[in-house]
C-alpha atoms as a PDB file:
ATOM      1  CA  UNK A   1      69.496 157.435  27.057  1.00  0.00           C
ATOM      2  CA  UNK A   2      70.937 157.270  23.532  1.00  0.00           C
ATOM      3  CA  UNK A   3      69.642 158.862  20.820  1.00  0.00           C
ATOM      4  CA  UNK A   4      70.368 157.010  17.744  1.00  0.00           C
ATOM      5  CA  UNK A   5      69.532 153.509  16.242  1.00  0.00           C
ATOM      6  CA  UNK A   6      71.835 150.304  16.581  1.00  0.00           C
ATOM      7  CA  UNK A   7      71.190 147.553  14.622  1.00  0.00           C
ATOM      8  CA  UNK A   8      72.897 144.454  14.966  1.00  0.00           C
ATOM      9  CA  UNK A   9      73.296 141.980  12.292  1.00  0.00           C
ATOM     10  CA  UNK A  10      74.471 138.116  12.755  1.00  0.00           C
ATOM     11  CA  UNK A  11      76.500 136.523   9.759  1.00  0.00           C
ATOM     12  CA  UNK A  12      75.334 133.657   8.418  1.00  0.00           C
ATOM     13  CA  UNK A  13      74.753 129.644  10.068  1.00  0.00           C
ATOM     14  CA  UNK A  14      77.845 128.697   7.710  1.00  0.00           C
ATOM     15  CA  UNK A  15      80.091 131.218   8.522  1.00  0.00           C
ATOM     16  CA  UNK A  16      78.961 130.499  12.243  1.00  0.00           C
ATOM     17  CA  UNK A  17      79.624 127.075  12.213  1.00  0.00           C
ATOM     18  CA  UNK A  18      83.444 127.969  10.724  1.00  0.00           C
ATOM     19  CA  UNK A  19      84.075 130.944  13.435  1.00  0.00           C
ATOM     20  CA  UNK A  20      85.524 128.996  16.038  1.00  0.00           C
ATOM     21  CA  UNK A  21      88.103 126.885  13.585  1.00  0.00           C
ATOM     22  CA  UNK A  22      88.774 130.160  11.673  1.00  0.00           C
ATOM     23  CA  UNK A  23      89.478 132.095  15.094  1.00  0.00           C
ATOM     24  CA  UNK A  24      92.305 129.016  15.993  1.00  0.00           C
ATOM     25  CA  UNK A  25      93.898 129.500  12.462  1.00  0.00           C
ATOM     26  CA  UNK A  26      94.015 133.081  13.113  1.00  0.00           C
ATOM     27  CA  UNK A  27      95.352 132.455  16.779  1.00  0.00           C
ATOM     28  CA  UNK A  28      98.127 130.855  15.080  1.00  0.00           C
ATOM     29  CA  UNK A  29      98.985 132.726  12.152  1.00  0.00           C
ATOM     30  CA  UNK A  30      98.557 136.163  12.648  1.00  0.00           C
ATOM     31  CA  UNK A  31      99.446 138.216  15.606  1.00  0.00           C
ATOM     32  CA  UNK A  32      99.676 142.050  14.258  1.00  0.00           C
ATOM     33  CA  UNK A  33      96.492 143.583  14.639  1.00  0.00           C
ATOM     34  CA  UNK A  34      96.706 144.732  11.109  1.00  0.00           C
ATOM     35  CA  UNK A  35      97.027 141.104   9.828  1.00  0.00           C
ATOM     36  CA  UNK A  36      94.071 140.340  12.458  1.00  0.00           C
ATOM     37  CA  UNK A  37      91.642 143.665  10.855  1.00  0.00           C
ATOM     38  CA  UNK A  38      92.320 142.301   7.441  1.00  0.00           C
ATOM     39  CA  UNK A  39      90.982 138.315   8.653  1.00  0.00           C
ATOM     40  CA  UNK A  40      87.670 140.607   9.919  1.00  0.00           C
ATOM     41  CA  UNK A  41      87.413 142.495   7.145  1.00  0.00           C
ATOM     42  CA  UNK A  42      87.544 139.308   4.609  1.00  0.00           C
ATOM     43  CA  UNK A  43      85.016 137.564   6.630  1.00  0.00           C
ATOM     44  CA  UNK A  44      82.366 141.065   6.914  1.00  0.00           C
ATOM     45  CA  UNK A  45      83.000 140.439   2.707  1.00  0.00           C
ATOM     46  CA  UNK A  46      82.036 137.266   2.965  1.00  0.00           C
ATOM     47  CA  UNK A  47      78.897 138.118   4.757  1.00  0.00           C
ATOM     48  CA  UNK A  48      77.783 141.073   2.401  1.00  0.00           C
ATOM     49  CA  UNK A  49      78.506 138.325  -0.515  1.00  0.00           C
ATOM     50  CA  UNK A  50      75.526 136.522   0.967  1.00  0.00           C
ATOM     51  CA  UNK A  51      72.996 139.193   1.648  1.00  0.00           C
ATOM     52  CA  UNK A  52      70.170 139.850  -0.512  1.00  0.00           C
ATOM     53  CA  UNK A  53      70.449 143.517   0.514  1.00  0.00           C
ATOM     54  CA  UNK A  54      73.746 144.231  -1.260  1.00  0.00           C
ATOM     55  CA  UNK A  55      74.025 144.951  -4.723  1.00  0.00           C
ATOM     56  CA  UNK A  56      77.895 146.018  -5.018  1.00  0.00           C
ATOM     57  CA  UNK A  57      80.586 146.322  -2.854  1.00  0.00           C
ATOM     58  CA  UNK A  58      83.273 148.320  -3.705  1.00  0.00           C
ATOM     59  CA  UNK A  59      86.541 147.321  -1.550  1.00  0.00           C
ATOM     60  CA  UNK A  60      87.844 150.551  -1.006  1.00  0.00           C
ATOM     61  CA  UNK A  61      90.853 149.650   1.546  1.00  0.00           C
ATOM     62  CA  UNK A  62      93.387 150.539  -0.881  1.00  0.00           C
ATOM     63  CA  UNK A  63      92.097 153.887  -2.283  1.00  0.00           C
ATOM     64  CA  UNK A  64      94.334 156.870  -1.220  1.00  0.00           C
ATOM     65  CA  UNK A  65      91.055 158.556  -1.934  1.00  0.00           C
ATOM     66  CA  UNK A  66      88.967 156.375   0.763  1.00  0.00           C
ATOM     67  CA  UNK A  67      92.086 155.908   3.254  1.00  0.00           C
ATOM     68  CA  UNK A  68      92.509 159.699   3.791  1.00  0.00           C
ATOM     69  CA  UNK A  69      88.567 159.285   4.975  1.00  0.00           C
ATOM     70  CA  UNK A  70      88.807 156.014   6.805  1.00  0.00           C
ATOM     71  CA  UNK A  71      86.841 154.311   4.603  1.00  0.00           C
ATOM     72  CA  UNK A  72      87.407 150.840   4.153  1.00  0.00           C
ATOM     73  CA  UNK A  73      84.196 150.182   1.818  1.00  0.00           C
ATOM     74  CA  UNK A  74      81.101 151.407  -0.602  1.00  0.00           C
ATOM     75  CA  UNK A  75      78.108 149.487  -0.551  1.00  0.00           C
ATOM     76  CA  UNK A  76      75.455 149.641  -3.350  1.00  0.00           C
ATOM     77  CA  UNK A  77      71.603 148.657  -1.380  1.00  0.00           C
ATOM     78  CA  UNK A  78      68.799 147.590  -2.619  1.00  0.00           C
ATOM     79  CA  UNK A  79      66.271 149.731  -1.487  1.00  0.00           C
ATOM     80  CA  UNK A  80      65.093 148.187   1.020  1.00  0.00           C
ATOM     81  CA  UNK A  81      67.861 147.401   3.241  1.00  0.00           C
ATOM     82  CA  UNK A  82      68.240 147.917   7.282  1.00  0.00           C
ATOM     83  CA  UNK A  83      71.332 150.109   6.100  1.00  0.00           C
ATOM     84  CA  UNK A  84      69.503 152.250   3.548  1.00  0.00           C
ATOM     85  CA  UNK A  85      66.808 153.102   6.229  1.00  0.00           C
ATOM     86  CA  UNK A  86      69.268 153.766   8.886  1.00  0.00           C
ATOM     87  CA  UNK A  87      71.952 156.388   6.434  1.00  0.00           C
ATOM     88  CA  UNK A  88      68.606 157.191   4.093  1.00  0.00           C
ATOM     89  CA  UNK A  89      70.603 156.504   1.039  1.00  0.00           C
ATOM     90  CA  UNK A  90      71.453 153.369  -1.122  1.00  0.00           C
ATOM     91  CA  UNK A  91      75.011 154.286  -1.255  1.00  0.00           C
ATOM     92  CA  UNK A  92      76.350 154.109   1.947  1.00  0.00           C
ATOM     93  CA  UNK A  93      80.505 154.190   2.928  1.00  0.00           C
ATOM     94  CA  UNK A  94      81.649 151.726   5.757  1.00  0.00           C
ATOM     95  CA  UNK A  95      84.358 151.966   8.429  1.00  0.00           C
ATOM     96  CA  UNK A  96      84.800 148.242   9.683  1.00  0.00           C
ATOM     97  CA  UNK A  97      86.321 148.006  13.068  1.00  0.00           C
ATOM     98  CA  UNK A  98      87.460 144.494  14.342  1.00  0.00           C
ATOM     99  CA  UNK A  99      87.377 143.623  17.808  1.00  0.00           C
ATOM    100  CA  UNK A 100      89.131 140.253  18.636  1.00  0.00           C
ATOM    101  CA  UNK A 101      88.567 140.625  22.622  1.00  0.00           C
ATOM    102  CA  UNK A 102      85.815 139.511  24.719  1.00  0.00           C
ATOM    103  CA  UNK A 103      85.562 142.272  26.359  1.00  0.00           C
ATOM    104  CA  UNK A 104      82.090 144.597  27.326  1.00  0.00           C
ATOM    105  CA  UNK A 105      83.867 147.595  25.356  1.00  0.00           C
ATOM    106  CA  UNK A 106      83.816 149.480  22.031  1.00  0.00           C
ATOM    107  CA  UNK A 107      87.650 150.742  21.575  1.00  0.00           C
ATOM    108  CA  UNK A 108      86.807 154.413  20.418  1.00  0.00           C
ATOM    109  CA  UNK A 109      90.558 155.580  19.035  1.00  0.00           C
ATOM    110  CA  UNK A 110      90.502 159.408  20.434  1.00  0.00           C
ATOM    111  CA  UNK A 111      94.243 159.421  18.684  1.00  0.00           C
ATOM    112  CA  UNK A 112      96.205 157.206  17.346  1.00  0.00           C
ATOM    113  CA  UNK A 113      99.441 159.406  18.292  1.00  0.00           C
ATOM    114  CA  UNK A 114      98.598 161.121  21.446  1.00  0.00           C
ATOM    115  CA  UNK A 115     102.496 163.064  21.038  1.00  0.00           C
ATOM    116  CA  UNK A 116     101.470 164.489  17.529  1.00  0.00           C
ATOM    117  CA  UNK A 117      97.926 165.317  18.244  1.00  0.00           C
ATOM    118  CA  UNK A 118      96.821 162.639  15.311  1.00  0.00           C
ATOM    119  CA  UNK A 119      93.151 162.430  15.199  1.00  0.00           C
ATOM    120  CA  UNK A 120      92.256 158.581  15.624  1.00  0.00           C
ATOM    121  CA  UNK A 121      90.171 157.010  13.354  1.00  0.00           C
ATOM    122  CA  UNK A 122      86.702 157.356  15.240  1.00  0.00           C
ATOM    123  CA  UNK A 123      87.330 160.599  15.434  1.00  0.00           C
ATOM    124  CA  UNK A 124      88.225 161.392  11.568  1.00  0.00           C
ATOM    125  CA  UNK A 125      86.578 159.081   9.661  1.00  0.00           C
ATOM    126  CA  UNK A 126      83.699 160.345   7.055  1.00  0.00           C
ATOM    127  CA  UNK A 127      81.853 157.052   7.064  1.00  0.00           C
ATOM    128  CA  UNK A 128      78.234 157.368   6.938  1.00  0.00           C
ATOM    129  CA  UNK A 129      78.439 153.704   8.976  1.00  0.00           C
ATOM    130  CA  UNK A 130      80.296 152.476  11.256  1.00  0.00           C
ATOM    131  CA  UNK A 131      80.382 148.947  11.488  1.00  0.00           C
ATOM    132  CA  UNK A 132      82.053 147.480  14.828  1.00  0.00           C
ATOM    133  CA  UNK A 133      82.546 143.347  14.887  1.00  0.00           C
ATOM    134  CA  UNK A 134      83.421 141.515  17.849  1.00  0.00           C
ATOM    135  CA  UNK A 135      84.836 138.393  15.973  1.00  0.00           C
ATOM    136  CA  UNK A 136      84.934 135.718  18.693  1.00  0.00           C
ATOM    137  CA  UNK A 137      81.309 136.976  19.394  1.00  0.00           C
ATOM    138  CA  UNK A 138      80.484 136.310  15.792  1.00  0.00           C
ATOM    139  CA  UNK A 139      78.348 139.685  16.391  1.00  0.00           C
ATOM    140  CA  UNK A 140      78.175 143.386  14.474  1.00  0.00           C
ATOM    141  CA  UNK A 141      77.266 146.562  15.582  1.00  0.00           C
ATOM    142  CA  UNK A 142      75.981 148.904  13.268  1.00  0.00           C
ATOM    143  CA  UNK A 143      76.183 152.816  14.247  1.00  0.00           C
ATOM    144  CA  UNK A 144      75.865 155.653  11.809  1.00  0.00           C
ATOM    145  CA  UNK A 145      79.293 157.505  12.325  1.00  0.00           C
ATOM    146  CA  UNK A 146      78.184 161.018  12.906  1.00  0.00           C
ATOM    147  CA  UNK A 147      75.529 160.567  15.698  1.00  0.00           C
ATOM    148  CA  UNK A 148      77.680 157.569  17.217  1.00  0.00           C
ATOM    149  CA  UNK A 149      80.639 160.384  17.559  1.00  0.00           C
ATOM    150  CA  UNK A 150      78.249 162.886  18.769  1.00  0.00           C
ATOM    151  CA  UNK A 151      77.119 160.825  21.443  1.00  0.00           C
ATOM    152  CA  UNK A 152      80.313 159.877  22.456  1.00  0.00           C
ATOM    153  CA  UNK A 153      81.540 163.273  22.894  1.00  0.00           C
ATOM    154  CA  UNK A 154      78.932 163.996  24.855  1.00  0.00           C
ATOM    155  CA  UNK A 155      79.151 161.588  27.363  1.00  0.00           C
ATOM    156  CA  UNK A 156      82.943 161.293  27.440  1.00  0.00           C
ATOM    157  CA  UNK A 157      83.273 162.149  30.647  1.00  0.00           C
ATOM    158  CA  UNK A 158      81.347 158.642  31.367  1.00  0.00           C
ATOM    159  CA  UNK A 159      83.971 156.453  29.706  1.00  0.00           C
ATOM    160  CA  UNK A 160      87.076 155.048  31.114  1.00  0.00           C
ATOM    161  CA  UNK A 161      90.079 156.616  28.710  1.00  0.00           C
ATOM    162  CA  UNK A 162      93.555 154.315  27.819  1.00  0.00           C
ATOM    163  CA  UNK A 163      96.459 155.124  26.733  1.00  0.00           C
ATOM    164  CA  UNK A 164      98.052 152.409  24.729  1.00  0.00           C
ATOM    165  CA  UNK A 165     101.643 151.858  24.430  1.00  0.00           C
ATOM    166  CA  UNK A 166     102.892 151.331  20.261  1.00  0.00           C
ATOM    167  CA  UNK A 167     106.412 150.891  18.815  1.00  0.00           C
ATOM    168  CA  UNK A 168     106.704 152.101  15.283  1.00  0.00           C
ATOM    169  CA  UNK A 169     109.911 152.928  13.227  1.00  0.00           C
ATOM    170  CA  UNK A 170     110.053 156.357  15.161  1.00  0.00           C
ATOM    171  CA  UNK A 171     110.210 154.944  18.157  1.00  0.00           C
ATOM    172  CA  UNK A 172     107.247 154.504  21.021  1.00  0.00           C
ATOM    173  CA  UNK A 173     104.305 156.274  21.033  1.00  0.00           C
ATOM    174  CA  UNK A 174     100.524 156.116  22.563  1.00  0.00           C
ATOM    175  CA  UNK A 175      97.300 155.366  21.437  1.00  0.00           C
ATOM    176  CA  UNK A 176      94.122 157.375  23.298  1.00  0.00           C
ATOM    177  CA  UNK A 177      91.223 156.010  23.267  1.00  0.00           C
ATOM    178  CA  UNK A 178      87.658 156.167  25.139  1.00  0.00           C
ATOM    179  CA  UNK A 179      86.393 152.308  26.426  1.00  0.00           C
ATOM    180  CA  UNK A 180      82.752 152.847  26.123  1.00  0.00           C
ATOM    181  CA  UNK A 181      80.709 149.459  27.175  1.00  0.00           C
ATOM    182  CA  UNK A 182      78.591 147.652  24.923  1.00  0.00           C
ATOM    183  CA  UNK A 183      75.633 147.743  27.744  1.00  0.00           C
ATOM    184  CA  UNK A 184      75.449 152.318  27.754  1.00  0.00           C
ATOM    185  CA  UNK A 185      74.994 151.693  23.556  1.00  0.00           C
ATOM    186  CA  UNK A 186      72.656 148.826  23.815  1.00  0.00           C
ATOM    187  CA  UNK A 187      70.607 150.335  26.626  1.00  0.00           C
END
């Protein structure tokens, strides 16, 4: 059983309709996951630009502030917005995860250097939302950050852990991270 809300939010028919040639251009183009988050991110702007729910969003990717927090935007609600009603405020700070895989599972970062100890970003962000997009889905999942955590702590012992292999200018190191499937959140 899990005990907190997940709403899931579609973007719109137009940006459906140009999913399929935008995920062929980004086949193509990018192949650093970086490059790849930054293609999700623009297209989760996109989608705010269009809702009737958003008054302001402040792009906070490249705040030393917001980075520190893992917090890669501010959004300003109308009152009356699924978000406001899920975080209870009108202000509410986003963590936008993109997924570019087809796979059944959320990629929950446990740390992103497993050598150093590093907290991962699930684990140290101070998002009131996090959002999670599965691109090639064309699909969000919306989880407020402190319960999703919560929850995933608690049933850790549930979830298949990975260790993911990285090369930086240091040298190799490994990501850790929890695969939790999509069905245990949506159930």
């Amino acid at each position: 059983i899990i005990y907190y809300t997940i709403y899931s939010l579609r973007l719109q028919t137009w940006m459906e309709q140009k999913t399929g040639a935008i995920m062929e251009e980004i086949d193509k183009i990018f192949t650093g996951s970086l490059k790849r988050g930054e293609v999700g991110e623009e297209i989760f702007i996109a989608s705010l630009a269009s809702s009737k729910a958003v008054k302001k969003v402040y792009d906070a990717r490249r705040s030393a502030k917001y980075q520190d927090d893992d917090i890669d935007f501010i959004i300003n609600l109308n009152q009356k917005s699924m978000l406001s009603h899920l975080t209870g405020s009108t202000k509410v700070s986003v963590e936008l995860k993109t997924d570019y895989t087809t796979h059944p599972n959320f990629y929950y970062e446990k740390s992103s250097c497993y050598e150093l100890h590093t907290a991962g970003c699930m684990e140290k962000t101070k998002s009131d939302v996090l959002i999670y997009y599965y691109i090639r889905k064309n699909f969000f999942y919306v989880l407020k950050t402190d319960t999703f955590r919560d929850w995933v702590h608690e049933y850790s012992e549930d979830f298949r852990k990975n260790f993911k292999e990285e090369r930086g200018r240091f040298g190799i190191y490994h990501k850790e991270a929890w695969l939790i499937p999509t069905s245990s959140i949506e159930a």
